[in-house]
Protein backbone atom coordinates (compact mmCIF):
# COMPACT_ATOMS: atom_id res chain seq x y z
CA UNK A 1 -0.61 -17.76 4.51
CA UNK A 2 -4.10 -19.32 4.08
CA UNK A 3 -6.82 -17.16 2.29
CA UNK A 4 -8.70 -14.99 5.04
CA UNK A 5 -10.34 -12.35 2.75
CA UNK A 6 -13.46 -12.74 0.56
CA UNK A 7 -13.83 -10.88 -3.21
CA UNK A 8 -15.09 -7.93 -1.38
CA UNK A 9 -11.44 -7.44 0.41
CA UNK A 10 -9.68 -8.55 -1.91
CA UNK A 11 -11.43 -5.52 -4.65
CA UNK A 12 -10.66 -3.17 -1.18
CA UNK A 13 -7.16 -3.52 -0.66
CA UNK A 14 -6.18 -3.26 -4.58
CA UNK A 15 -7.75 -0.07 -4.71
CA UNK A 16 -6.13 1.32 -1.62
CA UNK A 17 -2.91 -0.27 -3.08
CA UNK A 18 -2.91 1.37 -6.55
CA UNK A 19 -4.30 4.91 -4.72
CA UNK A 20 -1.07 4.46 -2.60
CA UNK A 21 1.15 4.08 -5.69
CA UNK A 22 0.01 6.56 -7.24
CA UNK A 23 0.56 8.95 -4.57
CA UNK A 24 3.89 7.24 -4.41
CA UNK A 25 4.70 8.52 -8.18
CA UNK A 26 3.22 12.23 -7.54
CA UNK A 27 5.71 12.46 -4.43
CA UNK A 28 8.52 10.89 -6.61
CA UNK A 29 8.27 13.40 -9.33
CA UNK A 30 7.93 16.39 -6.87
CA UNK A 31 11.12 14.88 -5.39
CA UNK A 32 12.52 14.49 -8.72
CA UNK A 33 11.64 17.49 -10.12
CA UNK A 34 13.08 19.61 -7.18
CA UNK A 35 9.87 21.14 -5.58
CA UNK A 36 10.85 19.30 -2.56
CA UNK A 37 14.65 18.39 -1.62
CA UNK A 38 14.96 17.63 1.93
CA UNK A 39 16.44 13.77 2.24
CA UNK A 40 13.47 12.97 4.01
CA UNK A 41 11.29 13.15 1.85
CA UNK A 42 12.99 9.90 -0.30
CA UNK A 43 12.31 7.89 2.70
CA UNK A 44 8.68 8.73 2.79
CA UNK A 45 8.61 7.49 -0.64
CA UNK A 46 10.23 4.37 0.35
CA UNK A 47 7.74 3.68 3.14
CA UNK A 48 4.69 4.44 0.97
CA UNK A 49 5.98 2.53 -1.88
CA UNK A 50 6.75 -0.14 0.55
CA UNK A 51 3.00 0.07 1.82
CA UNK A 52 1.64 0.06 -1.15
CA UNK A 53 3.01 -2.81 -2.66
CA UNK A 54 2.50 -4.69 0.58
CA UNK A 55 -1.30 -4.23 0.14
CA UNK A 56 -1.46 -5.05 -3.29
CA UNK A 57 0.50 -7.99 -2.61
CA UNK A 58 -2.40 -8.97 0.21
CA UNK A 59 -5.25 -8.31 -2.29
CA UNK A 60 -3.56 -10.73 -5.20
CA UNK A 61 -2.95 -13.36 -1.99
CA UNK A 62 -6.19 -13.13 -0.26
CA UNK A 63 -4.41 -12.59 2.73
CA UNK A 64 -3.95 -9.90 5.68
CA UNK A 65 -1.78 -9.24 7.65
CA UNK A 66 -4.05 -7.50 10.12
CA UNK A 67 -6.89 -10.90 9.97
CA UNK A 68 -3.62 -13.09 10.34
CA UNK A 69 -2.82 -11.20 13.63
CA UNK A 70 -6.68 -12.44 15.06
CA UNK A 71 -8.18 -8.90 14.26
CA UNK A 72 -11.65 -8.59 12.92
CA UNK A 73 -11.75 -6.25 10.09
CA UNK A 74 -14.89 -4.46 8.62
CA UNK A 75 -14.11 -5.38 5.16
């Protein structure tokens, strides 16, 4: 996992990361707080947990996935 991200990505991906999470905790506390009850609903917050610490895990590495793969990114 070399670095393939400059400052610019890196500043990117943490913000998508921590909008992500935070979504993640408005969808857990409608879950928790019963405004939505359908089991589904916990795995979507799974996945976008998931997701969201993935990318913040890429912007404190320097690394994507996506570059890593040979895909140019605009970022």
């Amino acid at each position: 996992m070399q670095c393939n991200i400059d400052a610019k990505g890196k500043a990117a991906r943490m913000r998508m990361g921590l909008m992500t999470m935070a979504g993640a905790v408005i969808l857990g506390g409608l879950i928790l707080g019963g405004l939505l009850t359908s089991t589904y609903w916990w795995y979507l917050f799974g996945a976008i947990t998931f997701g969201g610490a993935f990318t913040i895990f890429e912007a404190r590495a320097g690394w994507c996935i996506v570059r890593a793969m040979g895909f140019k990114t605009p970022i």
